[in-house]
C-alpha atoms as a PDB file:
ATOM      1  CA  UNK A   1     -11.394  40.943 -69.018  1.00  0.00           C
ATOM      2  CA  UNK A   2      -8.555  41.371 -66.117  1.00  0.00           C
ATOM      3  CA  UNK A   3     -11.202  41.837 -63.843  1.00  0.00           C
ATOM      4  CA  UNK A   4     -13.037  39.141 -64.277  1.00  0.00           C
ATOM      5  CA  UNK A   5     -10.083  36.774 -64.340  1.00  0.00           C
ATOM      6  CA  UNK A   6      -8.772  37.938 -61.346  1.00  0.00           C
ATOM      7  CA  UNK A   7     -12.732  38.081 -59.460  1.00  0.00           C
ATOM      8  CA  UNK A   8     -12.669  34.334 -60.579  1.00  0.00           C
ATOM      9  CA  UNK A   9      -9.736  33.656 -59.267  1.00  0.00           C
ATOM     10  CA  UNK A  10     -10.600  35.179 -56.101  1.00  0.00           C
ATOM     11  CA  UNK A  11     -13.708  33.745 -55.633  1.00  0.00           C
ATOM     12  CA  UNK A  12     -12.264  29.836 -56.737  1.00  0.00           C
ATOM     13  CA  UNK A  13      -9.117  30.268 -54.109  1.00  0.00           C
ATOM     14  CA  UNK A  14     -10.769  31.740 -51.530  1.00  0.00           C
ATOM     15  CA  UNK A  15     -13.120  28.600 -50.666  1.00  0.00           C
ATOM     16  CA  UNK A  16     -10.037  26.570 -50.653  1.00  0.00           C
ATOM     17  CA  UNK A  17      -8.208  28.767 -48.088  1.00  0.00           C
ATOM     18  CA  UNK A  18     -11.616  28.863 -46.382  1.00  0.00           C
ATOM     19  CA  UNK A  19     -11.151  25.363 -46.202  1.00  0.00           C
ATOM     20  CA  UNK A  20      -8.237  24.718 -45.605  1.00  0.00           C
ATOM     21  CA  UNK A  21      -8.292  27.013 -42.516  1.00  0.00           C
ATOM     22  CA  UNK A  22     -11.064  24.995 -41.414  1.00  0.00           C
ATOM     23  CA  UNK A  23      -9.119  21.978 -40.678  1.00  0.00           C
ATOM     24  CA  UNK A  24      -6.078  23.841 -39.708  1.00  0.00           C
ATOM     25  CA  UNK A  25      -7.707  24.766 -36.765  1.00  0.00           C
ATOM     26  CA  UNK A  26      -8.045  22.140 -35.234  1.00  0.00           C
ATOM     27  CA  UNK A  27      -5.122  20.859 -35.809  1.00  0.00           C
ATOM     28  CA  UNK A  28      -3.661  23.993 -34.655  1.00  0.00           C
ATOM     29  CA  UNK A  29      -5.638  23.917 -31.793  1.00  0.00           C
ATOM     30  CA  UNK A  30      -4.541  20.299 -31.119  1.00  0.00           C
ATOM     31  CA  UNK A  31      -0.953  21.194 -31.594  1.00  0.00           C
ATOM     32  CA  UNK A  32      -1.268  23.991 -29.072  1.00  0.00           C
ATOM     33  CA  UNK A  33      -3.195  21.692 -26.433  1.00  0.00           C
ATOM     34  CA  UNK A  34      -6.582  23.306 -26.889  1.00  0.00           C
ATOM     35  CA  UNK A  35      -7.989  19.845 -27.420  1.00  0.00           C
ATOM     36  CA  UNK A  36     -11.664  20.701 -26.577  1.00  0.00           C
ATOM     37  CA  UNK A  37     -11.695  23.303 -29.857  1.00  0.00           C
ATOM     38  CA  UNK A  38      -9.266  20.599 -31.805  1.00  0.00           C
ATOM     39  CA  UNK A  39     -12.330  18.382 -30.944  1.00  0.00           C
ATOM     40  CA  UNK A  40     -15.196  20.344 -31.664  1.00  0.00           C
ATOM     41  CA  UNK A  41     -13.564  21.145 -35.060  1.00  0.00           C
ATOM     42  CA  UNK A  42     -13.251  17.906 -35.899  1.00  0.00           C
ATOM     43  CA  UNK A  43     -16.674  16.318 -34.661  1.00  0.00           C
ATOM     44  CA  UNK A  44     -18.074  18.898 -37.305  1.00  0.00           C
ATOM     45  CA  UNK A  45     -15.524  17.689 -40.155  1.00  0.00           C
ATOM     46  CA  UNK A  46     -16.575  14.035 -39.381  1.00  0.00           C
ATOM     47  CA  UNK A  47     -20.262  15.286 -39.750  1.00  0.00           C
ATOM     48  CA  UNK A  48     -19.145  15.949 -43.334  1.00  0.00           C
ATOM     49  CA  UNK A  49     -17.110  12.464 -43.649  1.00  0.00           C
ATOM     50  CA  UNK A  50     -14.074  13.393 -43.560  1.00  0.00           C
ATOM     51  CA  UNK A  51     -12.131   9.974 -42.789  1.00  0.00           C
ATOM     52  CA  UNK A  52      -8.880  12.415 -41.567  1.00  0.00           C
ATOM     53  CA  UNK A  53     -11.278  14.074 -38.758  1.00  0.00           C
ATOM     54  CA  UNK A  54     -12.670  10.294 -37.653  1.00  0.00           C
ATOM     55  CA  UNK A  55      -8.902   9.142 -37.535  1.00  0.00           C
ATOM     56  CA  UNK A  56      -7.450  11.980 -35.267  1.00  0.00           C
ATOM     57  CA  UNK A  57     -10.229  11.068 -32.579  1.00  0.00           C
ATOM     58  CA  UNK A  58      -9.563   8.003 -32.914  1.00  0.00           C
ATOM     59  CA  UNK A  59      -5.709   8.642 -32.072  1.00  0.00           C
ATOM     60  CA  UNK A  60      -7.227  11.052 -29.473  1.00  0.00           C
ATOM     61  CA  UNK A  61      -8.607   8.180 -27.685  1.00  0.00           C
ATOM     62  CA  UNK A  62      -6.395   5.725 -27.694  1.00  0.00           C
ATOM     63  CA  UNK A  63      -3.351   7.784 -26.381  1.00  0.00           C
ATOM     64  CA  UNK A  64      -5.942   9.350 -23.940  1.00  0.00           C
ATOM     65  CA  UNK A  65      -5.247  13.427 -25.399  1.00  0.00           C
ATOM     66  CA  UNK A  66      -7.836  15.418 -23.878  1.00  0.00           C
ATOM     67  CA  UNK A  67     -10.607  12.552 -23.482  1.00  0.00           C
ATOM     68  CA  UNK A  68     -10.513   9.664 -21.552  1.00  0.00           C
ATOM     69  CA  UNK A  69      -8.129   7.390 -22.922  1.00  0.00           C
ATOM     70  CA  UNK A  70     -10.447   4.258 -24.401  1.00  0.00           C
ATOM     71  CA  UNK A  71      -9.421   1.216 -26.800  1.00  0.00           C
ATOM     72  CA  UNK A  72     -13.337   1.119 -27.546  1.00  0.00           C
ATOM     73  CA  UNK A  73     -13.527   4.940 -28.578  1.00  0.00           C
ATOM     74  CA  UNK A  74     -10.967   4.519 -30.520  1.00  0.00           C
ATOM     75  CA  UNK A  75     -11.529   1.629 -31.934  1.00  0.00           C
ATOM     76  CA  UNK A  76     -14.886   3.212 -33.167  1.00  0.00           C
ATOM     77  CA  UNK A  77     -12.787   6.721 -34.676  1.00  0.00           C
ATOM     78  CA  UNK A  78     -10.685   4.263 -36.683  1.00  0.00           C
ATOM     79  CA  UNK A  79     -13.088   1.671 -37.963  1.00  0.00           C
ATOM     80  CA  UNK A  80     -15.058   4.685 -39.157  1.00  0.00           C
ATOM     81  CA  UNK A  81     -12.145   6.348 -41.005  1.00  0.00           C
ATOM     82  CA  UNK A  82     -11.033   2.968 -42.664  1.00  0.00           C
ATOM     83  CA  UNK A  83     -14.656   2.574 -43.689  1.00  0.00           C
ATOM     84  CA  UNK A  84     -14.262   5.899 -45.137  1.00  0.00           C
ATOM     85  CA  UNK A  85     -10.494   5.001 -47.066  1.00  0.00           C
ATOM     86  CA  UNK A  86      -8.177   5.828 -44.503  1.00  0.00           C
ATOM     87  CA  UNK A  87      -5.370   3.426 -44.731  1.00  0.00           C
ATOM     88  CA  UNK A  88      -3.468   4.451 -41.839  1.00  0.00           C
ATOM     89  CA  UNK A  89      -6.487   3.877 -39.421  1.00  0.00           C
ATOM     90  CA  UNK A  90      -6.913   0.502 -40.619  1.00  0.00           C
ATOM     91  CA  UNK A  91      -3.729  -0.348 -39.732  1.00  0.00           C
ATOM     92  CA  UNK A  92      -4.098   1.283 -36.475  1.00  0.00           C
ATOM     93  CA  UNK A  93      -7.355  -0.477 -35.795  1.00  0.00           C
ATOM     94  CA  UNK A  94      -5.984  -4.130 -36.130  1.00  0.00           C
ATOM     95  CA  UNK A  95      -2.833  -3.165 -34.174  1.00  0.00           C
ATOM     96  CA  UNK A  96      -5.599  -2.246 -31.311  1.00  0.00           C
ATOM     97  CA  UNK A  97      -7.532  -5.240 -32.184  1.00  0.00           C
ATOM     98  CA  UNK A  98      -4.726  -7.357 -30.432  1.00  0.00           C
ATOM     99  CA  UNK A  99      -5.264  -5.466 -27.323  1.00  0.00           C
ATOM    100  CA  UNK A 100      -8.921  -5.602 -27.022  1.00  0.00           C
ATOM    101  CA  UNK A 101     -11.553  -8.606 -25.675  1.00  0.00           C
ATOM    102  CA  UNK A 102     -14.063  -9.503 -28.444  1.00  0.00           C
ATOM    103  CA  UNK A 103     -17.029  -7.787 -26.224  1.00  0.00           C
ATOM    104  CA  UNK A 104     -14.807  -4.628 -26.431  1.00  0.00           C
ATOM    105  CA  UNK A 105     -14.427  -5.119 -30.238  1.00  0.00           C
ATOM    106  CA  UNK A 106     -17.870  -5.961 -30.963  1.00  0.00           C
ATOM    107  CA  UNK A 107     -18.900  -2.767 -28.928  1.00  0.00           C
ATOM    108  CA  UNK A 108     -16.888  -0.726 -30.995  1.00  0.00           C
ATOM    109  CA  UNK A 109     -18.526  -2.067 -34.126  1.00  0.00           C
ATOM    110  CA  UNK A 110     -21.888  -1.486 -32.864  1.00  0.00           C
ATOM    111  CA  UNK A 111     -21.328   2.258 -31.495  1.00  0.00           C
ATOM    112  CA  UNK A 112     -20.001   2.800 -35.128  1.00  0.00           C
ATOM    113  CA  UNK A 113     -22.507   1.367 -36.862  1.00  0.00           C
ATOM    114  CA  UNK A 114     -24.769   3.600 -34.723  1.00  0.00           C
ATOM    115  CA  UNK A 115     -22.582   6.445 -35.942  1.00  0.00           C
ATOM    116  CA  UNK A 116     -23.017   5.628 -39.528  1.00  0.00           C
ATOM    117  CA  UNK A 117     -26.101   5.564 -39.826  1.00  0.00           C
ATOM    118  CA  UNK A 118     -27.123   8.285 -38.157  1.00  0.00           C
ATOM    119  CA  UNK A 119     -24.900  10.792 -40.816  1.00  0.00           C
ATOM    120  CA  UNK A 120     -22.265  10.964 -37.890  1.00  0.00           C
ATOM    121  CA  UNK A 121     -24.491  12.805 -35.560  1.00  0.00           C
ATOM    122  CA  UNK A 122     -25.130  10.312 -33.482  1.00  0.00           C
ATOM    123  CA  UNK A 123     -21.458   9.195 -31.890  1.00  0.00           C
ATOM    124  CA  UNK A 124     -19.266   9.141 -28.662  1.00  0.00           C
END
């Protein structure tokens, strides 16, 4: 009966730390200035919808962190993670808003509505 608590156990935790690793490295690599794997890591965590992923490219754009610094990149990384819950890329997204033109705004939009519907394959 031990056993099989404990192979349960096993089995149950180790997916979490599995994924849990997952995101930590990219944010390891991020903290370490590999931005290209931080990147890469994330583009595949925003292919699963994670709204955390879509946020940290979008603050990778707009303070210009190993990409081209763009308001309409980023923009698009935060509109998708508010779309998605994130409260903190809301707030980010308006504050952006009042540096943008209305074309850039409107681009944004439609490159994330692009996004979206293709199952976030299909983004910058």
């Amino acid at each position: 009966m031990k056993i099989i608590v404990v192979l349960i156990c096993n089995v149950f935790f180790s997916g979490q730390v599995a994924l849990a690793q997952g995101f930590d490295k990219a944010f390891s690599a991020y903290m370490l200035g590999d931005y290209a794997t931080a990147i890469l890591e994330w583009r595949q965590k925003v292919r699963g919808g994670s709204a955390t992923a879509m946020a940290n490219l979008g603050n990778m754009y707009e303070v210009g962190v190993g990409v081209k610094q763009s308001d309409i990149f980023s923009h698009h990384w935060y509109n998708l993670a508010a779309s998605n819950g994130d409260i903190t890329a809301r707030d980010n997204k308006k504050k952006l808003e009042q540096e943008m033109t209305e074309l850039e705004i409107s681009t944004a939009i439609s490159l994330a509505k692009k996004c979206m519907l293709s199952g976030y394959v299909d983004c910058p």
